[in-house]
Protein backbone atom coordinates (compact mmCIF):
# COMPACT_ATOMS: atom_id res chain seq x y z
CA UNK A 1 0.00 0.00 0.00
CA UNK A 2 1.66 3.61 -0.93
CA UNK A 3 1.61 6.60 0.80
CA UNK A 4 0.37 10.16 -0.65
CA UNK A 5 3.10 10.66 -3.32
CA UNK A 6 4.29 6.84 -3.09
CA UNK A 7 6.66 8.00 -0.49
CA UNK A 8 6.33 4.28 1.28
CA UNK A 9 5.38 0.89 0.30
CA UNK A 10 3.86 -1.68 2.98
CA UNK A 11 5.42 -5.23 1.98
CA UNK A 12 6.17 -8.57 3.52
CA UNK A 13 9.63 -8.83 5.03
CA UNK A 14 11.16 -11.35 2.57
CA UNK A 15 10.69 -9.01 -0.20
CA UNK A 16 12.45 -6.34 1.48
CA UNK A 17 14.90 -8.62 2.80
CA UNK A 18 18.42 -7.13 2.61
CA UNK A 19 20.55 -10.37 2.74
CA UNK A 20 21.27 -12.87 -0.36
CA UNK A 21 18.55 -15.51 0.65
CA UNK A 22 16.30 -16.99 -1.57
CA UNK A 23 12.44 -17.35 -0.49
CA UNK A 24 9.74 -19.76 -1.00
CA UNK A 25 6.54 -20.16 -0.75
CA UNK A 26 5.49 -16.14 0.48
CA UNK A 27 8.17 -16.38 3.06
CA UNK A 28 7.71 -19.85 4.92
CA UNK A 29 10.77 -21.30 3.53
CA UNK A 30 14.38 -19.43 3.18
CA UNK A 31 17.71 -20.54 1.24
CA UNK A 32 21.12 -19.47 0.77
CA UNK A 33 21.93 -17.72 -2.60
CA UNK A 34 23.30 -21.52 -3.65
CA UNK A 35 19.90 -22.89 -2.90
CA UNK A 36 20.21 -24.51 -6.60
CA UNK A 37 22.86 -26.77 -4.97
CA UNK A 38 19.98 -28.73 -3.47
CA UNK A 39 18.80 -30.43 -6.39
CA UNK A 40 22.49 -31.75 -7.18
CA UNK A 41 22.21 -33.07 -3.49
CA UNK A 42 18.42 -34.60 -3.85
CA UNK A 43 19.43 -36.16 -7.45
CA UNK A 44 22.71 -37.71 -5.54
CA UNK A 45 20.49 -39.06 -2.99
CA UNK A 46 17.73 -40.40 -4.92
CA UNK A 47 19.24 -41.81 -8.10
CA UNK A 48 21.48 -44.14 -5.98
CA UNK A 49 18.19 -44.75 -4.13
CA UNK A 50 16.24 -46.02 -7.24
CA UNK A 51 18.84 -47.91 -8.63
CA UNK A 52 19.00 -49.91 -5.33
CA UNK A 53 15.11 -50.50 -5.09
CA UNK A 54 14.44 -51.87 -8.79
CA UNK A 55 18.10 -53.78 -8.90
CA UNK A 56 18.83 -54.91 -5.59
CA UNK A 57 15.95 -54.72 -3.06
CA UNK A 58 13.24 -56.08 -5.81
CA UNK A 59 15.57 -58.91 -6.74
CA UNK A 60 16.09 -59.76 -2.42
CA UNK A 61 12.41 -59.69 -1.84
CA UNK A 62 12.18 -63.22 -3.38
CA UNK A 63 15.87 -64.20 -1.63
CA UNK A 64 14.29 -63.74 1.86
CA UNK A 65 11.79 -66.19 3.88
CA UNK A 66 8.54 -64.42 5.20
CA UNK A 67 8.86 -61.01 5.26
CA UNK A 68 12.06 -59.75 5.09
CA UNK A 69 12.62 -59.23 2.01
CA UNK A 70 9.38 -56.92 2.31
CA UNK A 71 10.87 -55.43 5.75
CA UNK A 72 14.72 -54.37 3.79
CA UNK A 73 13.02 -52.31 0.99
CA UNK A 74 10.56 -50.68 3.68
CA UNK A 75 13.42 -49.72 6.20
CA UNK A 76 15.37 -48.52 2.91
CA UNK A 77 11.90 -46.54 1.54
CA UNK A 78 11.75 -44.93 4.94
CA UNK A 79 14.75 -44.24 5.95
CA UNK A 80 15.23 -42.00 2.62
CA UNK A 81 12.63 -40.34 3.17
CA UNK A 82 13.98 -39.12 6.92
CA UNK A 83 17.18 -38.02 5.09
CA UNK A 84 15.39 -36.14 2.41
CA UNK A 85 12.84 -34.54 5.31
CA UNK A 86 16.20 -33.63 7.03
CA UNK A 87 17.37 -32.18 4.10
CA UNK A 88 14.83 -29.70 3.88
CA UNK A 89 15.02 -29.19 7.58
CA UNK A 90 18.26 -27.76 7.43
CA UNK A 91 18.29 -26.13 4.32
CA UNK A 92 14.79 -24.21 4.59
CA UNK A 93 15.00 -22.56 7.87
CA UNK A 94 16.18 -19.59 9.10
CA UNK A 95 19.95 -20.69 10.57
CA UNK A 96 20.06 -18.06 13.34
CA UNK A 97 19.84 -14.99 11.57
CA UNK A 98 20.32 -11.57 13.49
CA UNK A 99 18.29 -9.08 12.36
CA UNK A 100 19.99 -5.93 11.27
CA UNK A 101 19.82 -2.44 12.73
CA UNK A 102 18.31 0.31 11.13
CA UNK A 103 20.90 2.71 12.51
CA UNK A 104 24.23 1.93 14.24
CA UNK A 105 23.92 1.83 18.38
CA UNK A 106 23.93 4.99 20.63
CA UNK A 107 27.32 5.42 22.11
CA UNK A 108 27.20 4.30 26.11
CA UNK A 109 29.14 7.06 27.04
CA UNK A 110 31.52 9.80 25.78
CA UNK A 111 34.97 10.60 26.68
CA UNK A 112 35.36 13.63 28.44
CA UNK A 113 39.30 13.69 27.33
CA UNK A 114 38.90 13.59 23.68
CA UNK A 115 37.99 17.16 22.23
CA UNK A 116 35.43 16.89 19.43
CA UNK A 117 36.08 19.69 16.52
CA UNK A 118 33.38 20.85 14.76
CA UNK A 119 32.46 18.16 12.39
CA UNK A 120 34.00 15.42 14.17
CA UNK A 121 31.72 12.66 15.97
CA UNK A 122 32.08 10.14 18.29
CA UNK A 123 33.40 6.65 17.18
CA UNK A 124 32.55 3.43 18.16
CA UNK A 125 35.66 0.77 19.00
CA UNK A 126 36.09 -1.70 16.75
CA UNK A 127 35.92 -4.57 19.08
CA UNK A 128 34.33 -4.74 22.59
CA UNK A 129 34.93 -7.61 25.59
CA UNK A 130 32.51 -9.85 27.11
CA UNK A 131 32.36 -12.32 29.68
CA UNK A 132 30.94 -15.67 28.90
CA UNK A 133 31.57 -17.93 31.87
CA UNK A 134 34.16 -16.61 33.50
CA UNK A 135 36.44 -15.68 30.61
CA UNK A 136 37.22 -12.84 28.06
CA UNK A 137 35.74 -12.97 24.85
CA UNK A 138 35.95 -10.54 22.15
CA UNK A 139 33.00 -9.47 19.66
CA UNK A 140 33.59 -7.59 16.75
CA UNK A 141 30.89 -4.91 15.34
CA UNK A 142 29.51 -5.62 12.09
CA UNK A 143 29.48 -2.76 9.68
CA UNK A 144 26.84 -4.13 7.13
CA UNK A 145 24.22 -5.25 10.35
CA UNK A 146 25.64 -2.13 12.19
CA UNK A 147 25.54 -4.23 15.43
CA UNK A 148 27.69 -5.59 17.88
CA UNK A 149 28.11 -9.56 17.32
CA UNK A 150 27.27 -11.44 20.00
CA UNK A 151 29.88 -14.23 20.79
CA UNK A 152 29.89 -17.09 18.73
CA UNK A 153 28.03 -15.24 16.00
CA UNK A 154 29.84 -14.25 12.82
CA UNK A 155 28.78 -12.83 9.62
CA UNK A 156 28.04 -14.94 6.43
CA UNK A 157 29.72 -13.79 3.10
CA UNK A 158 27.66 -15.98 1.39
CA UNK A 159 24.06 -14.87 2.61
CA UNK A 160 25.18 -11.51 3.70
CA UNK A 161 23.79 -12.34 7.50
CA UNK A 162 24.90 -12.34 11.00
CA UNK A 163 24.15 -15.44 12.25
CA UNK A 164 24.10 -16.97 15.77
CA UNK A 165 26.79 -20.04 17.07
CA UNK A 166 27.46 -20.10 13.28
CA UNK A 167 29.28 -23.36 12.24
CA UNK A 168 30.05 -22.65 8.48
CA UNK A 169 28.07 -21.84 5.17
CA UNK A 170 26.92 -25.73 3.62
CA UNK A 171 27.13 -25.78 -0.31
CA UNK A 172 25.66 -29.04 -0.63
CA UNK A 173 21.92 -27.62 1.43
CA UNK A 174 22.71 -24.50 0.48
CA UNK A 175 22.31 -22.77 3.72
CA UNK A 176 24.43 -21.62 6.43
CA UNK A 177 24.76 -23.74 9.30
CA UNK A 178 24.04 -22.15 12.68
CA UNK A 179 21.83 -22.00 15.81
CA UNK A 180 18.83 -23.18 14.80
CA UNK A 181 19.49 -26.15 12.18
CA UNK A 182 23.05 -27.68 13.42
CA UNK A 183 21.03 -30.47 14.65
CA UNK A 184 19.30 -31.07 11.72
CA UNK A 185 22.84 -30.91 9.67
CA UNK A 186 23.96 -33.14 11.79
CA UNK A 187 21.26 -35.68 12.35
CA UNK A 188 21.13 -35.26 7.92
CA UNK A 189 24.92 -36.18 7.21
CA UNK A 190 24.84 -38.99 10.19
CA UNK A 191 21.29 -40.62 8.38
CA UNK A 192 22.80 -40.22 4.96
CA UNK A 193 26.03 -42.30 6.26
CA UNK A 194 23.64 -45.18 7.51
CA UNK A 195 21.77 -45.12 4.24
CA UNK A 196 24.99 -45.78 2.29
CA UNK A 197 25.99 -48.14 4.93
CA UNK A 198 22.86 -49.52 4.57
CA UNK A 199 23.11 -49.88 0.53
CA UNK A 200 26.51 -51.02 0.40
CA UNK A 201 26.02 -54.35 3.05
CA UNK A 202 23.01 -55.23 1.09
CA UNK A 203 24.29 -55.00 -2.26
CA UNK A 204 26.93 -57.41 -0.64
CA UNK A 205 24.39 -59.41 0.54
CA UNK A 206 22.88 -60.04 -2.80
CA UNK A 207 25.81 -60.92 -4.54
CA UNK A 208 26.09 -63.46 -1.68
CA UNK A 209 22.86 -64.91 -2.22
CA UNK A 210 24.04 -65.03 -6.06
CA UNK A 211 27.29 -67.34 -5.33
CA UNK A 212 25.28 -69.03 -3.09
CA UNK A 213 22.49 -70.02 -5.70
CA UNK A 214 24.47 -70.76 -8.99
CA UNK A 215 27.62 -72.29 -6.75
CA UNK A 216 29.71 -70.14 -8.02
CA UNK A 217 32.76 -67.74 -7.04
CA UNK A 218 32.14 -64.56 -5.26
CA UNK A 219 33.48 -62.80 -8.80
CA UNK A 220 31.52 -64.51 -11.26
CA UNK A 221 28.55 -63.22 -9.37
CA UNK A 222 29.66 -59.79 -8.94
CA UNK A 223 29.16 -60.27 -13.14
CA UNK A 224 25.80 -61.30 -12.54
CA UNK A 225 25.00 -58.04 -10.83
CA UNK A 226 26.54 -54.64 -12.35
CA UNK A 227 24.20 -52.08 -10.63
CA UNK A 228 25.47 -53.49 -7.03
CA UNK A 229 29.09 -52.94 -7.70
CA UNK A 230 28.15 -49.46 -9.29
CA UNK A 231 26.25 -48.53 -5.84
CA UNK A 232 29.26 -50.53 -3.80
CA UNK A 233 31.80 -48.38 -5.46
CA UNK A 234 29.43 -45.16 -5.27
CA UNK A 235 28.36 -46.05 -1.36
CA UNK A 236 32.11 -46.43 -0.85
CA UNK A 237 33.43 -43.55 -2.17
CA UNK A 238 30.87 -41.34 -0.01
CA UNK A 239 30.94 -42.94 3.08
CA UNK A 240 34.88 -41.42 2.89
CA UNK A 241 32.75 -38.15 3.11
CA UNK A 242 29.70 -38.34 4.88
CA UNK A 243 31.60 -40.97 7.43
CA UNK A 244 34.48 -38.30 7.54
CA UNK A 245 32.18 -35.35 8.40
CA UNK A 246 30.13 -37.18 10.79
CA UNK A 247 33.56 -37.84 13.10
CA UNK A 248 34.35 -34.36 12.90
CA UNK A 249 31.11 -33.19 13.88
CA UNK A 250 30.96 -35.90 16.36
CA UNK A 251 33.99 -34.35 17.99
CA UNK A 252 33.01 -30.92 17.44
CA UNK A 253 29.74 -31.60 19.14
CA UNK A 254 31.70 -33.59 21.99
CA UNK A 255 33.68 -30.11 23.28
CA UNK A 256 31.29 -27.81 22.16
CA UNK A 257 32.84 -26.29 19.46
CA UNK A 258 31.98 -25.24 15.73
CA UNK A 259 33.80 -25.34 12.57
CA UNK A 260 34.64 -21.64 12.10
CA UNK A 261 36.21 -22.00 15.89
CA UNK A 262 37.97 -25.24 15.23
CA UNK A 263 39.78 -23.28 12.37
CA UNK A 264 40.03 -19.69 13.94
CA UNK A 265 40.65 -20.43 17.58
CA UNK A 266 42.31 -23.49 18.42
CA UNK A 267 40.66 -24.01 21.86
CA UNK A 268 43.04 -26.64 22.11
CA UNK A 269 45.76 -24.39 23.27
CA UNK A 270 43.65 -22.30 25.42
CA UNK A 271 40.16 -23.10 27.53
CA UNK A 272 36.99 -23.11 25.89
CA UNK A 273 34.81 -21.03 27.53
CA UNK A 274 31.63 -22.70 25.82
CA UNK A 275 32.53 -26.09 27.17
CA UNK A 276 30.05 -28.00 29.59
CA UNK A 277 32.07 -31.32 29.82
CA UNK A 278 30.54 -34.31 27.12
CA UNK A 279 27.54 -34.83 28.27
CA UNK A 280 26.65 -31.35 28.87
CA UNK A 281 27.52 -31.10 25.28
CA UNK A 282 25.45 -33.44 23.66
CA UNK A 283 22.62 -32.40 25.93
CA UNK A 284 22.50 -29.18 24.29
CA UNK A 285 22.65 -30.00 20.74
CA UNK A 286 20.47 -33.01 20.93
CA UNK A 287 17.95 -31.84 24.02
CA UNK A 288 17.90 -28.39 24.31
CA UNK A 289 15.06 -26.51 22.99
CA UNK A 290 15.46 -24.69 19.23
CA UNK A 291 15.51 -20.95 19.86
CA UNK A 292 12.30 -19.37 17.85
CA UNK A 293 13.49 -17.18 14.87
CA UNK A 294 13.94 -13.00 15.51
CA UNK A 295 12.47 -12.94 11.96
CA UNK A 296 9.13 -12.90 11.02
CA UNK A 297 9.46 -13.32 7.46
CA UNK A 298 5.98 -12.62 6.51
CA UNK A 299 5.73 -9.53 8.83
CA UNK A 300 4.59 -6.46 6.64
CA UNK A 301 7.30 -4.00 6.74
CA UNK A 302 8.09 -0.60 4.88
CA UNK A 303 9.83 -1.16 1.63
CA UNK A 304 13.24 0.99 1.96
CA UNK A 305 13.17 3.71 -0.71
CA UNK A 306 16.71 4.43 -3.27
CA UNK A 307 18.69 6.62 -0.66
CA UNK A 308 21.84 8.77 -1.24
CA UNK A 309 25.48 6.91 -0.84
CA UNK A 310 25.08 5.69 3.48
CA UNK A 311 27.55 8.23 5.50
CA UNK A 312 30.27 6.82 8.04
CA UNK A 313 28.54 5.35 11.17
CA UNK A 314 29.57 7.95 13.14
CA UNK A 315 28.03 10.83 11.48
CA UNK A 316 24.67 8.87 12.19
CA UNK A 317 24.79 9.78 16.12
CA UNK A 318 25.03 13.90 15.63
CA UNK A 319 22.36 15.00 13.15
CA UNK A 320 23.51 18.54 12.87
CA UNK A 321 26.64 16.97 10.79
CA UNK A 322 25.54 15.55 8.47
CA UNK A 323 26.05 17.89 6.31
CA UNK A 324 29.45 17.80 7.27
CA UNK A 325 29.67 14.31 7.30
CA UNK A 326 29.48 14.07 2.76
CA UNK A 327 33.02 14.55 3.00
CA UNK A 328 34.42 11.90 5.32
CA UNK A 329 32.61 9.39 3.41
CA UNK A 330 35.01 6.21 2.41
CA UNK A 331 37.10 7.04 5.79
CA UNK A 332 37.02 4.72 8.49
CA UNK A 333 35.13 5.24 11.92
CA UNK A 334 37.03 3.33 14.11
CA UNK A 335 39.61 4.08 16.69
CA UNK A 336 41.33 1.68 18.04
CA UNK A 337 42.83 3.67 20.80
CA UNK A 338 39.07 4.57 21.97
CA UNK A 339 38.64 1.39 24.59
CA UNK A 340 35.02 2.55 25.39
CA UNK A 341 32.89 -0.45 24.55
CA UNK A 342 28.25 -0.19 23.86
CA UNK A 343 26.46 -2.51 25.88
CA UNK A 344 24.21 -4.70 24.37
CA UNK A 345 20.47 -4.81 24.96
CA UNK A 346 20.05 -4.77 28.61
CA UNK A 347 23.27 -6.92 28.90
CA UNK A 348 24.98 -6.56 32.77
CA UNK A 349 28.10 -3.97 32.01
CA UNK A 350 30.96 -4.56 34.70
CA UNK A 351 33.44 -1.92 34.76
CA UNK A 352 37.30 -2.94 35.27
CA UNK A 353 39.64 -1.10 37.38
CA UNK A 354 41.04 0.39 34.29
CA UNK A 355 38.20 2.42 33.51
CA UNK A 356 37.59 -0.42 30.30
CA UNK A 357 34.08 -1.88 30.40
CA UNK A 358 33.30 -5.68 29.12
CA UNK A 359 29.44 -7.16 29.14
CA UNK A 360 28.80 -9.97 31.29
CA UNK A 361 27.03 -12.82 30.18
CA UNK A 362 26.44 -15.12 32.22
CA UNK A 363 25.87 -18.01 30.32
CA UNK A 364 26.04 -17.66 26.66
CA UNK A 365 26.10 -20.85 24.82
């Protein structure tokens, strides 16, 4: 709906989404940029999948006594289906995403020993500490969400987004990986490992029941059957992968860690403040409730109009330079000597005996 003049335009959020996702179905679902990247993954999933059921799982239903042969291309039929449904779980959610500011934060405070000129403005530090159990964290301020990160969050290149406990940006769902669908990432790559497990042993099994029949050697009836040494070798060759990223994970998941800190920070060396011993761990990936989404996709929301070139962050706090502030576009707004640090939200600020100020949290997981 416009305004007098067409000055504003009500819309849903996803149109006027400023990230790279991709949207579906008026907002319910949303994908990474790479959200084509799903089809290769479906097609390498099912193709396999059919291959198995008219070659090998057709061909055992006679092999077996009673019902089994009924009960291995069931399990199979079903257990596809879960990895598919997982699939979409992980790729069509929202990850964790932040939403972004309109405006950079207020400064907490000013220094009373820096002189402000006319035209100059105050400048927010770069980076800001935080206590998370005990122990100094940094978070960095994000110029494109115009927000302070909060810890474990980091910004996706990919989608353009902050996200929360962000793990790493998935080509194969097309998604990032973060808060709100690690589990399903992992529960998806651990389920597609069984399934090739699953193909391979009974593609074995039938070339078995081959030799066995026709009393002959184990290679004569690998002849008999080409489509279960295609799907051995295939199985094979991804169970390196999907086997090989489910024991990462598994350990990742163990110490409470995620793939961006693995890389980055090498808790290894030094204590990990996220760390709730094994159990603990596993409890919260595996038990602990999904945190609802801070976007509401479908929301109606003013559609941004074409504005001039965006001024340095700090001109945004003084309004009566921003005239003055044309000119210092392209320069940078941080000082690094300026240890004041915002407060986020209604976060707990403890002041250190330095003067420096760090946000408390108490328990940020």
């Amino acid at each position: 709906m416009n305004t007098v003049g067409g000055a504003v335009e009500m819309v849903r959020k996803y149109k006027a989404w400023e990230g790279s996702n991709k949207f579906c179905l008026g907002g319910r679902f949303i994908f990474g940029p790479d959200v084509r990247s799903i089809f290769l993954t479906v097609f390498l999933i099912v193709a396999p999948a059919a291959v198995f059921c008219v070659f090998v799982a057709r061909k055992l239903l006679d092999d077996f006594s009673g019902d089994w042969g009924i009960a291995v291309l069931v399990v199979f039929i079903v257990e596809t289906v879960f990895v598919l449904v997982l699939l979409l779980l992980t790729s069509g959610r929202d990850p964790g995403i932040i939403p972004r500011n309109a405006q950079p934060p207020e400064p907490e405070t000013y220094d009373n020993s820096m002189e402000l000129g006319s035209g100059q403005t105050p400048r927010l530090p770069r980076t800001k500490d935080v206590i998370v159990n005990g122990a100094t964290v940094k978070v960095k301020y994000c110029d494109t969400c115009m927000l302070y990160r909060p810890p474990r969050c980091s910004h996706c290149s990919i989608c353009d987004n902050c996200v929360e406990r962000f793990d790493h940006h998935c080509p194969w769902v097309g998604q990032c990986i973060g808060l709100r669908n690690y589990r399903f990432f992992y529960m998806f790559v651990f389920s597609t490992m069984l399934l090739a497990l699953y193909v391979h042993g009974f593609c074995w099994v039938y070339i078995v029941k081959i030799r066995d029949s026709e009393n002959s050697s184990i290679w004569k009836a690998m002849t008999k059957t080409p489509a279960s040494i295609a799907l051995i070798i295939y199985t094979f060759l991804g169970l390196w992968f999907v086997g090989g990223l489910s024991i990462f994970h598994l350990y990742l998941i163990a110490t409470n860690q995620t793939t961006y800190e693995n890389f980055r920070y090498q808790y290894s060396r030094r204590g990990n403040p996220y760390n709730r011993g094994m159990v603990g761990n596993f409890m919260d990936i595996f038990c602990g409730s999904i945190p609802k989404s801070k976007n509401d996709f479908r929301a109606k929301v003013q559609r941004k109009q074409p504005m001039m070139p965006s001024h340095s962050v700090g001109a945004s706090f003084d309004s009566t330079t921003l005239a003055v502030s044309k000119s210092l576009q392209g320069k940078s707004i941080w000082d690094e000597a300026n240890d004041r640090a915002l407060a986020i939200g209604s976060n707990r600020v403890t002041l250190s005996s330095n003067g420096d100020s760090a946000t408390e949290y108490q328990q940020y997981l």
